[in-house]
N, C-alpha and C. Protein backbone atom coordinates (compact mmCIF):
# COMPACT_ATOMS: atom_id res chain seq x y z
N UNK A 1 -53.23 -13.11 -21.12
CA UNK A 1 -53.12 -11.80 -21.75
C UNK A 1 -52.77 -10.71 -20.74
N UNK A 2 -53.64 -10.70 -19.64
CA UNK A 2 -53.31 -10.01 -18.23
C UNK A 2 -51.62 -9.73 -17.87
N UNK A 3 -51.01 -11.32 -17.53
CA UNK A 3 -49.87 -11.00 -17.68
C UNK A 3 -49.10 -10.69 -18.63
N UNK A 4 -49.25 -10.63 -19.58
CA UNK A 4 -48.01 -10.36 -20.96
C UNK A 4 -47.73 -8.56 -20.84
N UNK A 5 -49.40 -8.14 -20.52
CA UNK A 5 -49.68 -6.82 -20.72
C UNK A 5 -48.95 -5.81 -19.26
N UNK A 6 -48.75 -6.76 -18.21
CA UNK A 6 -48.06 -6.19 -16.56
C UNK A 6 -46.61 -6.68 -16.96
N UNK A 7 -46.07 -7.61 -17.90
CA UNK A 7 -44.97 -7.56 -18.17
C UNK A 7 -44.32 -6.38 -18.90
N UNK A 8 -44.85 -6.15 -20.28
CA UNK A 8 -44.71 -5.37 -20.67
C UNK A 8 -44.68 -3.68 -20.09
N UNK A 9 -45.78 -3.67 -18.91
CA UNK A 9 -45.35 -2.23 -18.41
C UNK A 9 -44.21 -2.39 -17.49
N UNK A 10 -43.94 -3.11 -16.75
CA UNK A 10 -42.93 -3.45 -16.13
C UNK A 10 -41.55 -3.37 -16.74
N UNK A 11 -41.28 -4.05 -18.00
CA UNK A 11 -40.58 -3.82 -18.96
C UNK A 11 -40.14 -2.47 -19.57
N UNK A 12 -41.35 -1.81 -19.68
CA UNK A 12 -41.17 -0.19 -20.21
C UNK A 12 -40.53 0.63 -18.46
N UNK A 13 -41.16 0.11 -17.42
CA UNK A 13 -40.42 0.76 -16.07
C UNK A 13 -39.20 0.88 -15.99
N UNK A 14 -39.22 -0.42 -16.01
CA UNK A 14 -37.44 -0.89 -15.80
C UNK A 14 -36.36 -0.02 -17.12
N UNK A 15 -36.75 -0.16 -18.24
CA UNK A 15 -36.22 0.64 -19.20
C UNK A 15 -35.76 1.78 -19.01
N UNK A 16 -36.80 2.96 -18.52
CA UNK A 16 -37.24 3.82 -18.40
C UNK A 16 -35.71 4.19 -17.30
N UNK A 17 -36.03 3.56 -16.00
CA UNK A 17 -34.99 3.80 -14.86
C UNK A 17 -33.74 3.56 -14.98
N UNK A 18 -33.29 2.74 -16.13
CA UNK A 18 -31.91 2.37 -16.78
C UNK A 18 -31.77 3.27 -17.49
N UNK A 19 -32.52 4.13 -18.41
CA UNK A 19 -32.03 5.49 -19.09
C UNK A 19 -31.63 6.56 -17.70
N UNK A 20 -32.43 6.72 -17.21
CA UNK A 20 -32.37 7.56 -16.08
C UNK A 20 -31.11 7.53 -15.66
N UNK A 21 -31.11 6.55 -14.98
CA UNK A 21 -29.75 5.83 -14.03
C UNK A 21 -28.71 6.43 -14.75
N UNK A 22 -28.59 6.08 -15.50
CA UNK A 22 -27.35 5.82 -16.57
C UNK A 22 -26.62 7.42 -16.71
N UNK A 23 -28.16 8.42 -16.92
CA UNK A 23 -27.76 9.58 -17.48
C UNK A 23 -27.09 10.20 -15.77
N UNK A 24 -27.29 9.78 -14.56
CA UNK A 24 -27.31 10.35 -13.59
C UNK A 24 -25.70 9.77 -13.03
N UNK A 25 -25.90 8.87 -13.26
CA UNK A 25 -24.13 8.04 -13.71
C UNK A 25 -23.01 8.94 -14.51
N UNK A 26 -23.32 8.83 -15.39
CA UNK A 26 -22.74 9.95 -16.26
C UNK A 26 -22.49 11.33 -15.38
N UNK A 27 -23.51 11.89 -14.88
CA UNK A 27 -23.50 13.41 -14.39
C UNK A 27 -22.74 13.09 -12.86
N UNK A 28 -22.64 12.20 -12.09
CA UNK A 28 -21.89 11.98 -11.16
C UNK A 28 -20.82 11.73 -11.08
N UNK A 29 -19.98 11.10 -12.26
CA UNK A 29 -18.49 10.86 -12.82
C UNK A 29 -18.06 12.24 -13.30
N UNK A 30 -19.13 12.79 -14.10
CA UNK A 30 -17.69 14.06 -14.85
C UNK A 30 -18.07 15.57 -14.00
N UNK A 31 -19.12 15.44 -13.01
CA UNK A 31 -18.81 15.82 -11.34
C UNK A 31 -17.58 15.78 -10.63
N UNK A 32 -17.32 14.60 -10.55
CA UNK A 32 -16.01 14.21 -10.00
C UNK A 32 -15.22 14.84 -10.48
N UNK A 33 -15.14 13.79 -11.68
CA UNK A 33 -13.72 14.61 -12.67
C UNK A 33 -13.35 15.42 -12.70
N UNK A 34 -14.41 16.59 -12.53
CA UNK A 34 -14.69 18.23 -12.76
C UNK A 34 -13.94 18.54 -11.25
N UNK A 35 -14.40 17.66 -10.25
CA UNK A 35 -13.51 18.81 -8.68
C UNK A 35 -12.18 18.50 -9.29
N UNK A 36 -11.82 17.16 -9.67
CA UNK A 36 -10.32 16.23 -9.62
C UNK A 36 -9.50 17.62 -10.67
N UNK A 37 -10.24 17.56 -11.70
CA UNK A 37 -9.46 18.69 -12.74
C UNK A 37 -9.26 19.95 -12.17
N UNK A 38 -10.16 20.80 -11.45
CA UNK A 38 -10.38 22.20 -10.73
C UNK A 38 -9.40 21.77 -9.79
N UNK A 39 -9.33 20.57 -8.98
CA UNK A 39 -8.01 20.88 -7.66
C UNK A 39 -6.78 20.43 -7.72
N UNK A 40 -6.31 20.23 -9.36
CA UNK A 40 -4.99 20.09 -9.25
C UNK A 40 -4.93 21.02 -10.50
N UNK A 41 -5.60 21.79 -10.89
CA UNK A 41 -5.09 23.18 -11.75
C UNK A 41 -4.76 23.98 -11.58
N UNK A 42 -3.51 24.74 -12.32
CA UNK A 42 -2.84 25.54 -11.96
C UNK A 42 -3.15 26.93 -12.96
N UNK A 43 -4.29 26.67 -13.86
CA UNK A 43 -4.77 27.31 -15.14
C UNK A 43 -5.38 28.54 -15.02
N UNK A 44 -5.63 28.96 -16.09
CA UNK A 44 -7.09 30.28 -15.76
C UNK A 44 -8.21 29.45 -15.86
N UNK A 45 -9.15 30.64 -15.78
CA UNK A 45 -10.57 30.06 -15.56
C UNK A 45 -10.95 29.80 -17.25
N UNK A 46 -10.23 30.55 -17.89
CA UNK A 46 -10.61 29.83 -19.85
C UNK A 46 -10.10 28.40 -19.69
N UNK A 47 -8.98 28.22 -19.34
CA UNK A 47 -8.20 26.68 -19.63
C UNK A 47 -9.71 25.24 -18.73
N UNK A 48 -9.18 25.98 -18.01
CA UNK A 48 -10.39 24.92 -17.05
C UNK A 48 -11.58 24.61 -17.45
N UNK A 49 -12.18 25.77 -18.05
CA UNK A 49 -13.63 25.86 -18.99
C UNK A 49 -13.21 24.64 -20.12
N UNK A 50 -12.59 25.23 -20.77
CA UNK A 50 -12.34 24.31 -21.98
C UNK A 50 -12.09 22.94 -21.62
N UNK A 51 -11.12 22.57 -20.45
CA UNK A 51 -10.93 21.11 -20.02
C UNK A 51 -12.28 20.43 -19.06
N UNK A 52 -13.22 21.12 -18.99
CA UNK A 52 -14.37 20.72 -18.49
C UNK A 52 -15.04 20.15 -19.60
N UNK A 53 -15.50 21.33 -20.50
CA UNK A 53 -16.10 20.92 -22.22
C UNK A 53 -15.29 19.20 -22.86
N UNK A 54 -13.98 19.38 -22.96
CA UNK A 54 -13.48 17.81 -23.38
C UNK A 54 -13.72 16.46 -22.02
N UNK A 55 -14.30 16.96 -20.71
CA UNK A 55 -14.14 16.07 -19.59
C UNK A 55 -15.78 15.83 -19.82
N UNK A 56 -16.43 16.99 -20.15
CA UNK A 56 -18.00 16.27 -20.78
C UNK A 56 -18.30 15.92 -22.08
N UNK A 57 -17.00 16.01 -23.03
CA UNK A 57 -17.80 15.01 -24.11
C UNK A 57 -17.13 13.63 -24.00
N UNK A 58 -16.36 13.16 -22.69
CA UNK A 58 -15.54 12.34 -22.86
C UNK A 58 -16.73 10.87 -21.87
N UNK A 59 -17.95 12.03 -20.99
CA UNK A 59 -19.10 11.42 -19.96
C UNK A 59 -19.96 11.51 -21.36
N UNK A 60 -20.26 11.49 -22.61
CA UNK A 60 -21.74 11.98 -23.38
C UNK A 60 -22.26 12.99 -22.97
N UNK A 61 -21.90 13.95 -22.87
CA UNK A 61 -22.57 15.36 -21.95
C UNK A 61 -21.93 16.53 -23.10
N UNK A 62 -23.19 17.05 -23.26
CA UNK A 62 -22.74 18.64 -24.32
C UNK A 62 -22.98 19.45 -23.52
N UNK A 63 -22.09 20.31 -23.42
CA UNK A 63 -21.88 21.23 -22.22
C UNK A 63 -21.39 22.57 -23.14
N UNK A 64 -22.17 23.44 -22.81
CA UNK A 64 -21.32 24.68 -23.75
C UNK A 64 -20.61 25.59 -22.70
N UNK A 65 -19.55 26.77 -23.44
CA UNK A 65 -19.24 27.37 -22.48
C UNK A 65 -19.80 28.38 -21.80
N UNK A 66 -20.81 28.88 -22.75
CA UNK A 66 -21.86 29.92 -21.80
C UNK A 66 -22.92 29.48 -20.67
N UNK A 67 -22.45 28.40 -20.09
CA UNK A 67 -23.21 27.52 -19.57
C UNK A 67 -22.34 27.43 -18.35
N UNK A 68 -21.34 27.18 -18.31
CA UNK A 68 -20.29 27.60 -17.25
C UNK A 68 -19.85 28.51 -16.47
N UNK A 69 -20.01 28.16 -15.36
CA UNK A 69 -19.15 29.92 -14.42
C UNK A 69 -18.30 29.44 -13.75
N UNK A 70 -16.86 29.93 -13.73
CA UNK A 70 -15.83 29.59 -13.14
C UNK A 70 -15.30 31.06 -12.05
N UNK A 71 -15.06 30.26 -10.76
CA UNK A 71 -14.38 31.73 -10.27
C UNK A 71 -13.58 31.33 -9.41
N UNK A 72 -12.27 31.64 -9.63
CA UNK A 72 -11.00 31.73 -9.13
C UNK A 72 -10.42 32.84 -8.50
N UNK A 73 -10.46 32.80 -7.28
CA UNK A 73 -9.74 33.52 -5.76
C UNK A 73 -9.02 32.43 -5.62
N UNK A 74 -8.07 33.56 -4.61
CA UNK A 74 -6.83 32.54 -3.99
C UNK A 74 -7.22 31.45 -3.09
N UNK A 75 -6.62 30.27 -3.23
CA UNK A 75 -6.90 29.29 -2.57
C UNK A 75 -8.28 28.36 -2.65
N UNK A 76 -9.59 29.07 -3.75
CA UNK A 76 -10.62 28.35 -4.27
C UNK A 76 -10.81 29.00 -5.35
N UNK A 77 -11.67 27.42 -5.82
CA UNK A 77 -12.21 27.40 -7.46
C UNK A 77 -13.37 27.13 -7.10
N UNK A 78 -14.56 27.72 -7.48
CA UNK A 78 -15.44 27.78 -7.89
C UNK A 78 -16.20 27.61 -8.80
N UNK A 79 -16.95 26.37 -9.28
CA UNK A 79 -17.48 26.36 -10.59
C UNK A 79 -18.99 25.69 -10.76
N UNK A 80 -19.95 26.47 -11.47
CA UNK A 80 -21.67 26.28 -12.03
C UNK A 80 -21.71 26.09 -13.12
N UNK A 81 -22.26 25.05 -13.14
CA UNK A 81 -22.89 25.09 -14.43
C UNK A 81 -24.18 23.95 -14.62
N UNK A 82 -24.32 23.87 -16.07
CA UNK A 82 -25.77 23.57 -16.20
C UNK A 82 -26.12 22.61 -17.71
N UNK A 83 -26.52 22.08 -17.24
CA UNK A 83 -26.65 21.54 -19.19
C UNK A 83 -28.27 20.40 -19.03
N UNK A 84 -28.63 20.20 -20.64
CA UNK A 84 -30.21 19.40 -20.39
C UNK A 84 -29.65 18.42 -21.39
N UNK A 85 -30.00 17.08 -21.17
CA UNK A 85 -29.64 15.93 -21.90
C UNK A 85 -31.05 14.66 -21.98
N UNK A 86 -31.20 14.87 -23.42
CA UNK A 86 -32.32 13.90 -23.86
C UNK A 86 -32.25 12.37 -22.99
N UNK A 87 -33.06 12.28 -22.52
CA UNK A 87 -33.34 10.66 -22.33
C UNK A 87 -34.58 10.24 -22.69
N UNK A 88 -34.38 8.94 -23.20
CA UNK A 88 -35.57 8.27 -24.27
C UNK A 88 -36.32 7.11 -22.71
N UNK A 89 -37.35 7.57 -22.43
CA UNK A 89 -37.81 7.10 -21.48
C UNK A 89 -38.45 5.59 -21.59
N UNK A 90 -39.32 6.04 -22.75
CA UNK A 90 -39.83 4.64 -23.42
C UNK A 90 -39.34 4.96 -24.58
N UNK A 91 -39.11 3.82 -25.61
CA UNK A 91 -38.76 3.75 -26.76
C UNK A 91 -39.82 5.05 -27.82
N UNK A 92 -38.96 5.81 -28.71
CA UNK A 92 -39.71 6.97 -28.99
C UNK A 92 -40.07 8.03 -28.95
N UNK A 93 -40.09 8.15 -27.11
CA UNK A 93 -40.82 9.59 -26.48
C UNK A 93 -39.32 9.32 -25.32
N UNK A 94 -38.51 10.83 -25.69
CA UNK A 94 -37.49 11.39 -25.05
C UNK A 94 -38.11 12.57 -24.51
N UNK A 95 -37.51 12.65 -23.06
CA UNK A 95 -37.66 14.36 -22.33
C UNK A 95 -36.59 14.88 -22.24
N UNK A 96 -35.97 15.94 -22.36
CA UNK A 96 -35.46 17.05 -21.96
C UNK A 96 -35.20 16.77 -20.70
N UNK A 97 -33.97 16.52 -20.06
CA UNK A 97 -33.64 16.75 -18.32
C UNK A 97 -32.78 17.26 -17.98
N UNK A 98 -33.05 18.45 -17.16
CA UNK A 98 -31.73 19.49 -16.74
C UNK A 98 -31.00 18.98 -15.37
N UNK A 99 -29.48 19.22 -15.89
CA UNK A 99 -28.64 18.77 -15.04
C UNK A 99 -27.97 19.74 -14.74
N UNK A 100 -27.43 20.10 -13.39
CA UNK A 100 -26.20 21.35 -12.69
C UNK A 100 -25.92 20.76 -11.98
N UNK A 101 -24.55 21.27 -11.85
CA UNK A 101 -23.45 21.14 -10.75
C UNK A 101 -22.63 22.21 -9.86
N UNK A 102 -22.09 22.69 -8.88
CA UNK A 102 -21.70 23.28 -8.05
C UNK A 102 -20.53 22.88 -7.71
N UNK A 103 -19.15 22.71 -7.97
CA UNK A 103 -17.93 22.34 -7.55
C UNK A 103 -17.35 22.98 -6.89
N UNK A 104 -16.85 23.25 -5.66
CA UNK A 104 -16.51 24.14 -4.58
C UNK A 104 -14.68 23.51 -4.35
N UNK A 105 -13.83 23.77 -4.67
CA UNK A 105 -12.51 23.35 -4.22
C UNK A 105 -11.82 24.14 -3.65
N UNK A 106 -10.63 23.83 -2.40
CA UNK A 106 -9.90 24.31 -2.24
C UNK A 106 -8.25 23.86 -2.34
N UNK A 107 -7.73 24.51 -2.75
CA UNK A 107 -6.38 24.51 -3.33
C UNK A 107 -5.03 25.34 -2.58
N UNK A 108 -3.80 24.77 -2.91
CA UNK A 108 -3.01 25.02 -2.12
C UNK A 108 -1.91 26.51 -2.78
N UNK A 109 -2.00 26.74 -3.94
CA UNK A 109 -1.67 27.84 -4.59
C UNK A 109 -2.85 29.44 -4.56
């Protein structure tokens, strides 16, 4: 019984760190994406906003635009933002976890 019961929490651990993982996976790809899009744009700071919003629903990420700060000077892009995405830790009971990013590029235009 001992062991079934250290399996089982073990089981709920491991779970637990695969939601995690996963969501932190996600936030590290459309990171990327996000410098890759900012340093070959030639856009305003609306266009870029908006191609961020379709580059996070494309990671599972709802990202709004008041949530975003973009700032464009010559030769850098600048961009903050912020968003909180449910993860179901154990089956049932989800938390709230806030995620931001800081994208700093420099560009040749």
């Amino acid at each position: 019984m001992r062991t079934i019961v250290k399996l089982v929490i073990v089981g709920l651990i491991l779970n637990g760190a695969y939601r995690v993982g996963a969501a932190y996976w996600d936030h590290y790809a459309f990171e990327d994406a996000a410098r890759d899009a900012a340093q070959f744009s030639m856009a305003t700071e609306r266009d870029i906003a908006q191609h961020l919003i379709g580059l996070a629903a494309e990671h599972d990420i709802t990202l709004d635009a008041e949530n975003v700060s973009i700032e464009k000077i010559p030769r850098r892009i600048t961009i903050d933002g912020a968003y909180t995405r449910d993860i179901e830790l154990v089956p049932r009971y989800t938390r709230p976890w806030d995620f931001s990013f800081h994208v700093v590029v420099l560009t040749l235009n």
